[in-house]
C-alpha atoms as a PDB file:
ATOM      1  CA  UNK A   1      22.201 -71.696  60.465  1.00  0.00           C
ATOM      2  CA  UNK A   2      23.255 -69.771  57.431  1.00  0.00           C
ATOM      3  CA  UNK A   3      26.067 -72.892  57.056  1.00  0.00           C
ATOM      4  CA  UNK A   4      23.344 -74.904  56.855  1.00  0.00           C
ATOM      5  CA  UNK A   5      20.776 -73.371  54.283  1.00  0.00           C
ATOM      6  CA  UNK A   6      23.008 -71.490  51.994  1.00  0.00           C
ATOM      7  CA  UNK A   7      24.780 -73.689  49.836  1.00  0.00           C
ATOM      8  CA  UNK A   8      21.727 -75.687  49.254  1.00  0.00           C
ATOM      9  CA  UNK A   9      19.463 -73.112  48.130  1.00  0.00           C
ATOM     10  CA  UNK A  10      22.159 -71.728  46.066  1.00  0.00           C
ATOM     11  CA  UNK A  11      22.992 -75.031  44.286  1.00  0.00           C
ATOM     12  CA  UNK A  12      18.821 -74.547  43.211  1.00  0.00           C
ATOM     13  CA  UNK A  13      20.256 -71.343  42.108  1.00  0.00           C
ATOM     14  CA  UNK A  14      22.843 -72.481  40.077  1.00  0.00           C
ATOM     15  CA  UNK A  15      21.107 -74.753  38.288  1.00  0.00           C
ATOM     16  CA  UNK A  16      18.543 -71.935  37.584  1.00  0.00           C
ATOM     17  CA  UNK A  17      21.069 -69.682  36.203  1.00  0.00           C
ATOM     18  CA  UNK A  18      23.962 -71.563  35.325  1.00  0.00           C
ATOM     19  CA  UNK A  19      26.668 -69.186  37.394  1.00  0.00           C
ATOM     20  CA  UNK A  20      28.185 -69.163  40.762  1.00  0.00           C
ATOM     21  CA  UNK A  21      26.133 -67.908  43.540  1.00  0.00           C
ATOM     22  CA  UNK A  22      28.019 -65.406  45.884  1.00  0.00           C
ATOM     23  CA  UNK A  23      27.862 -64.074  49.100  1.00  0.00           C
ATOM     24  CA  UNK A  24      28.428 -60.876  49.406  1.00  0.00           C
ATOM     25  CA  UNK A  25      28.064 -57.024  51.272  1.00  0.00           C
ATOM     26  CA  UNK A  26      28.060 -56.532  55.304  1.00  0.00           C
ATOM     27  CA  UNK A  27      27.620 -60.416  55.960  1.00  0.00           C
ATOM     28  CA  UNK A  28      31.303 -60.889  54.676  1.00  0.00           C
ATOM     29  CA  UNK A  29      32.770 -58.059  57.023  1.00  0.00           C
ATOM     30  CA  UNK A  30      30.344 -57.150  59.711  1.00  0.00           C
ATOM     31  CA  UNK A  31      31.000 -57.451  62.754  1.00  0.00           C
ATOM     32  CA  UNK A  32      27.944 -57.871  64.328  1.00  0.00           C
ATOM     33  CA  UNK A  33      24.547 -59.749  62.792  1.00  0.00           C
ATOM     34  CA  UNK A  34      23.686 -58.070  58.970  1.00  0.00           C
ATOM     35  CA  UNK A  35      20.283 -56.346  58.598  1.00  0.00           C
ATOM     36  CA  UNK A  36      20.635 -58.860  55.596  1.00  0.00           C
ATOM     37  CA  UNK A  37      22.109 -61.073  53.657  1.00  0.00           C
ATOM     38  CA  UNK A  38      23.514 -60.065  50.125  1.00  0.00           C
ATOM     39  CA  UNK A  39      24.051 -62.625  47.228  1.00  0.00           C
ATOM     40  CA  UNK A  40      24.970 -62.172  43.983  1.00  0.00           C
ATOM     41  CA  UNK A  41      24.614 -63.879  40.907  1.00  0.00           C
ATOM     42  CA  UNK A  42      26.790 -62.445  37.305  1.00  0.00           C
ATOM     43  CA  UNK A  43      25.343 -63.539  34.229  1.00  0.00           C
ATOM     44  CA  UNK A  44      27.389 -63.110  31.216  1.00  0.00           C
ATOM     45  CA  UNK A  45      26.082 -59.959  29.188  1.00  0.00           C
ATOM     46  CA  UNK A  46      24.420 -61.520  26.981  1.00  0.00           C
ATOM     47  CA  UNK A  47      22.311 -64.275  28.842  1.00  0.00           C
ATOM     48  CA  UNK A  48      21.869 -61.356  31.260  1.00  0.00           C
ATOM     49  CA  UNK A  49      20.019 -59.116  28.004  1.00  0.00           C
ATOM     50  CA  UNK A  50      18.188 -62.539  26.774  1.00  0.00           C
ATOM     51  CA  UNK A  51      16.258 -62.766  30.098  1.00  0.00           C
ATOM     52  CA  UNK A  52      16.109 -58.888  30.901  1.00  0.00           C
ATOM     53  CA  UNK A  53      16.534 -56.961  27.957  1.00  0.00           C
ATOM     54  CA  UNK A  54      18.742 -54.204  27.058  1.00  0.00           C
ATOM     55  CA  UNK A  55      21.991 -53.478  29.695  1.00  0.00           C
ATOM     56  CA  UNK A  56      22.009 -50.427  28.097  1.00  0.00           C
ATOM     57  CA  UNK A  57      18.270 -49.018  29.081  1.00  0.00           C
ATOM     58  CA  UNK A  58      18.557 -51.119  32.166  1.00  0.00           C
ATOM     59  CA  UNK A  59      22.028 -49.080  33.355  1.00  0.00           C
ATOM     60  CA  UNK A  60      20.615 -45.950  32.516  1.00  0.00           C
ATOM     61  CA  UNK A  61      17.394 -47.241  34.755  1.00  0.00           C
ATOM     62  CA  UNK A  62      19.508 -48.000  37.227  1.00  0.00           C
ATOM     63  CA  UNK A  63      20.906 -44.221  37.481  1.00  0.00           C
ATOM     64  CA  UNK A  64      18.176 -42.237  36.459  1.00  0.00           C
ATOM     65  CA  UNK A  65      15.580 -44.286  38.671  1.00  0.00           C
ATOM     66  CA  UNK A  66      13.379 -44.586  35.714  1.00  0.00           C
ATOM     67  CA  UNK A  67      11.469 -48.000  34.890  1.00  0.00           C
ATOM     68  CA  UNK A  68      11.772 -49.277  31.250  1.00  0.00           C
ATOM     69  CA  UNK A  69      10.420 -52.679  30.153  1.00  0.00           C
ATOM     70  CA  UNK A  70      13.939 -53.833  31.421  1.00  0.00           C
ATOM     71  CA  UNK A  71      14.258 -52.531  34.634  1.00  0.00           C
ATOM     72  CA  UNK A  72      11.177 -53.772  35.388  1.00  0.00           C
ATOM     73  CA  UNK A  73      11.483 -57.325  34.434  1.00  0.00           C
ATOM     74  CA  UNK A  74      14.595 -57.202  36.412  1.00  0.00           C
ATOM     75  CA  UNK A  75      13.098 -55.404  39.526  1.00  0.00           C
ATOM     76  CA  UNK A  76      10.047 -58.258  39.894  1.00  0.00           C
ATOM     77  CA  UNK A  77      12.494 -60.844  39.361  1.00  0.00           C
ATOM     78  CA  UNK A  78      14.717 -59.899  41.696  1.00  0.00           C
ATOM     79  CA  UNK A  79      11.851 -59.349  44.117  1.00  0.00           C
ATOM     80  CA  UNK A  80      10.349 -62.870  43.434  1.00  0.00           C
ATOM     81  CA  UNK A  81      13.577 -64.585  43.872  1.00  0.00           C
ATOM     82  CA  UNK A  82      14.403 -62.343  47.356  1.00  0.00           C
ATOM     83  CA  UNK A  83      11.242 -62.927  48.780  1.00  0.00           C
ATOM     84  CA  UNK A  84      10.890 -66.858  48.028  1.00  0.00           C
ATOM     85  CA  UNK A  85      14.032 -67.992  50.117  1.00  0.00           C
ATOM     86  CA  UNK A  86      13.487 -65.124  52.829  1.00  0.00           C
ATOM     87  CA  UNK A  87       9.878 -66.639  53.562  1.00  0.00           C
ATOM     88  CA  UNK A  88      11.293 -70.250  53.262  1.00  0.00           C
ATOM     89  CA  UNK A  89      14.081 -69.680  55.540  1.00  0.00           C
ATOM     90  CA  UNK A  90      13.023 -66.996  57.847  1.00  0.00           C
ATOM     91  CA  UNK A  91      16.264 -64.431  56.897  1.00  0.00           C
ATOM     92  CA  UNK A  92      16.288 -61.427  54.952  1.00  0.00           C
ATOM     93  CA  UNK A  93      18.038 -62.239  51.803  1.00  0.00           C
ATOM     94  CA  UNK A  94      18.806 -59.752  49.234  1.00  0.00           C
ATOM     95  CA  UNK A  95      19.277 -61.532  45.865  1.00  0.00           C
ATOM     96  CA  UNK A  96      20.468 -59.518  42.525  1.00  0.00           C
ATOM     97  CA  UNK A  97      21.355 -60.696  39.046  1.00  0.00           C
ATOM     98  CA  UNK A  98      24.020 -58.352  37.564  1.00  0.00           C
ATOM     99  CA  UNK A  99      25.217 -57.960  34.062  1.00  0.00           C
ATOM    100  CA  UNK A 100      28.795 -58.933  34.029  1.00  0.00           C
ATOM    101  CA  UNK A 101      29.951 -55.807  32.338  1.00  0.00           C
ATOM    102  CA  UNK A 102      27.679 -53.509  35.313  1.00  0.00           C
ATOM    103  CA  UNK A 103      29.345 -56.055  38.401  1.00  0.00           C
ATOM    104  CA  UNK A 104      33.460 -55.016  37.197  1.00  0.00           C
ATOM    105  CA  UNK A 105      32.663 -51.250  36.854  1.00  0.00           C
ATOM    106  CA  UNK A 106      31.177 -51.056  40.021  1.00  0.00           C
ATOM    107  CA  UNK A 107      32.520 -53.925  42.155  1.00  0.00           C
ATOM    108  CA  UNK A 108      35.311 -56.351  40.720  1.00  0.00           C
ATOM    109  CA  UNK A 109      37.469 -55.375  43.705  1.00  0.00           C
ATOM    110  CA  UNK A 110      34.477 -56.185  45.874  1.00  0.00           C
ATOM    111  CA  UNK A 111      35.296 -59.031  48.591  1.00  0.00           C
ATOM    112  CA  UNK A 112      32.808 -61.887  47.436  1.00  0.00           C
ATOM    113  CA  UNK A 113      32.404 -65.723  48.754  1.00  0.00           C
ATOM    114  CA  UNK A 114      30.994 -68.334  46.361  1.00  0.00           C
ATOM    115  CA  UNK A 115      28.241 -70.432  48.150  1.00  0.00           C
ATOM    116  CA  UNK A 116      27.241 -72.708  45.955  1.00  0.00           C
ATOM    117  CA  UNK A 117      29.312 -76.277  45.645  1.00  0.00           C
ATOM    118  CA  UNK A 118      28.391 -76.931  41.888  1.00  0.00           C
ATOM    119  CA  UNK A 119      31.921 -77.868  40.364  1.00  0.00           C
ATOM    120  CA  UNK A 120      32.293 -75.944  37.283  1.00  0.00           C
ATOM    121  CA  UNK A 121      35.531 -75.252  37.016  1.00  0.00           C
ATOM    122  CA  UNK A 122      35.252 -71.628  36.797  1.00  0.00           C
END
Protein backbone atom coordinates (compact mmCIF):
# COMPACT_ATOMS: atom_id res chain seq x y z
CA UNK A 1 0.00 0.00 0.00
CA UNK A 2 2.68 2.37 1.10
CA UNK A 3 4.27 1.54 -2.72
CA UNK A 4 1.34 2.80 -3.87
CA UNK A 5 0.58 6.21 -2.04
CA UNK A 6 3.99 7.42 -1.22
CA UNK A 7 5.65 8.65 -4.11
CA UNK A 8 2.58 10.39 -5.21
CA UNK A 9 1.86 12.37 -2.28
CA UNK A 10 5.43 13.18 -2.03
CA UNK A 11 5.78 14.43 -5.65
CA UNK A 12 2.72 17.11 -4.15
CA UNK A 13 5.41 17.57 -1.67
CA UNK A 14 8.06 18.37 -3.78
CA UNK A 15 6.51 20.68 -5.68
CA UNK A 16 5.45 22.40 -2.38
CA UNK A 17 8.89 22.67 -1.16
CA UNK A 18 11.13 22.27 -3.89
CA UNK A 19 13.45 19.31 -2.13
CA UNK A 20 13.50 15.62 -2.07
CA UNK A 21 11.06 13.93 0.10
CA UNK A 22 12.60 11.05 2.26
CA UNK A 23 11.67 8.19 4.01
CA UNK A 24 13.06 7.72 6.92
CA UNK A 25 13.26 6.21 10.94
CA UNK A 26 11.88 2.53 11.97
CA UNK A 27 10.01 2.06 8.51
CA UNK A 28 13.55 1.74 6.83
CA UNK A 29 14.83 -0.96 9.42
CA UNK A 30 11.99 -2.43 11.35
CA UNK A 31 11.31 -5.48 11.30
CA UNK A 32 7.92 -5.69 12.00
CA UNK A 33 4.96 -2.93 10.98
CA UNK A 34 6.20 0.93 12.28
CA UNK A 35 3.93 2.67 14.84
CA UNK A 36 4.58 5.25 11.93
CA UNK A 37 5.89 6.39 9.14
CA UNK A 38 8.78 9.07 9.20
CA UNK A 39 9.53 11.47 6.22
CA UNK A 40 11.71 14.07 5.93
CA UNK A 41 12.02 17.00 3.98
CA UNK A 42 15.74 19.43 4.22
CA UNK A 43 15.31 22.81 3.16
CA UNK A 44 18.36 24.75 2.56
CA UNK A 45 19.00 27.17 5.64
CA UNK A 46 17.90 29.84 4.33
CA UNK A 47 14.49 28.96 2.58
CA UNK A 48 14.11 26.96 5.81
CA UNK A 49 14.46 30.72 8.01
CA UNK A 50 12.25 32.54 5.12
CA UNK A 51 9.23 30.28 5.92
CA UNK A 52 10.03 29.65 9.75
CA UNK A 53 12.14 32.20 11.04
CA UNK A 54 15.27 32.16 12.90
CA UNK A 55 17.32 28.44 13.03
CA UNK A 56 18.92 29.93 15.69
CA UNK A 57 15.75 30.57 18.23
CA UNK A 58 14.15 27.60 16.59
CA UNK A 59 17.36 25.14 17.70
CA UNK A 60 17.45 26.51 20.95
CA UNK A 61 13.39 25.76 20.96
CA UNK A 62 14.05 22.63 19.98
CA UNK A 63 16.37 21.88 23.20
CA UNK A 64 15.02 23.94 25.72
CA UNK A 65 11.27 22.95 24.83
CA UNK A 66 10.39 26.54 24.76
CA UNK A 67 7.96 28.02 21.96
CA UNK A 68 9.20 31.21 20.15
CA UNK A 69 7.36 32.72 17.16
CA UNK A 70 9.56 30.12 15.24
CA UNK A 71 9.03 27.07 16.83
CA UNK A 72 5.68 27.61 16.64
CA UNK A 73 5.17 28.32 13.05
CA UNK A 74 7.16 25.25 12.55
CA UNK A 75 5.25 23.03 15.12
CA UNK A 76 1.55 23.90 13.34
CA UNK A 77 3.06 23.36 10.12
CA UNK A 78 4.40 20.34 10.70
CA UNK A 79 1.16 19.29 12.38
CA UNK A 80 -1.00 20.48 9.38
CA UNK A 81 1.09 18.75 6.89
CA UNK A 82 1.19 15.26 9.27
CA UNK A 83 -2.28 15.23 9.82
CA UNK A 84 -3.55 16.01 6.09
CA UNK A 85 -1.98 12.82 4.40
CA UNK A 86 -2.57 10.59 7.66
CA UNK A 87 -6.46 11.36 7.36
CA UNK A 88 -6.27 11.02 3.49
CA UNK A 89 -4.54 7.82 3.55
CA UNK A 90 -5.48 6.17 6.72
CA UNK A 91 -1.48 5.76 8.09
CA UNK A 92 0.23 7.56 10.66
CA UNK A 93 2.69 9.72 8.94
CA UNK A 94 5.13 11.79 10.72
CA UNK A 95 6.25 14.66 8.43
CA UNK A 96 9.20 17.25 9.53
CA UNK A 97 10.92 20.06 7.67
CA UNK A 98 14.54 20.37 8.93
CA UNK A 99 17.04 23.09 8.46
CA UNK A 100 19.85 21.66 6.51
CA UNK A 101 22.49 22.77 8.91
CA UNK A 102 20.12 21.00 12.15
CA UNK A 103 19.58 17.47 9.69
CA UNK A 104 23.94 16.92 9.33
CA UNK A 105 24.58 17.60 13.08
CA UNK A 106 22.14 15.31 14.13
CA UNK A 107 21.58 12.78 11.33
CA UNK A 108 23.78 12.93 8.03
CA UNK A 109 24.83 9.34 8.75
CA UNK A 110 21.15 8.56 9.15
CA UNK A 111 19.92 5.71 6.59
CA UNK A 112 17.29 7.74 4.44
CA UNK A 113 15.22 6.65 1.10
CA UNK A 114 14.07 9.37 -1.30
CA UNK A 115 10.33 8.83 -2.25
CA UNK A 116 9.57 11.21 -4.43
CA UNK A 117 10.35 10.61 -8.45
CA UNK A 118 10.77 14.41 -9.33
CA UNK A 119 14.12 14.36 -11.45
CA UNK A 120 16.23 17.05 -10.16
CA UNK A 121 19.36 16.00 -10.47
CA UNK A 122 20.36 16.35 -6.98
Amino acid sequence: MLKRILPGWANQMYTRFGHPIYLVGSSLTATSKPRDIDIRIILPDNEFEGRYGSIVEWEEDTWQNTWRESRQLWALDMAKLSSEVSRIYKINIDLQVYPQSYNEKLFKDKQKLRIDSINDFE
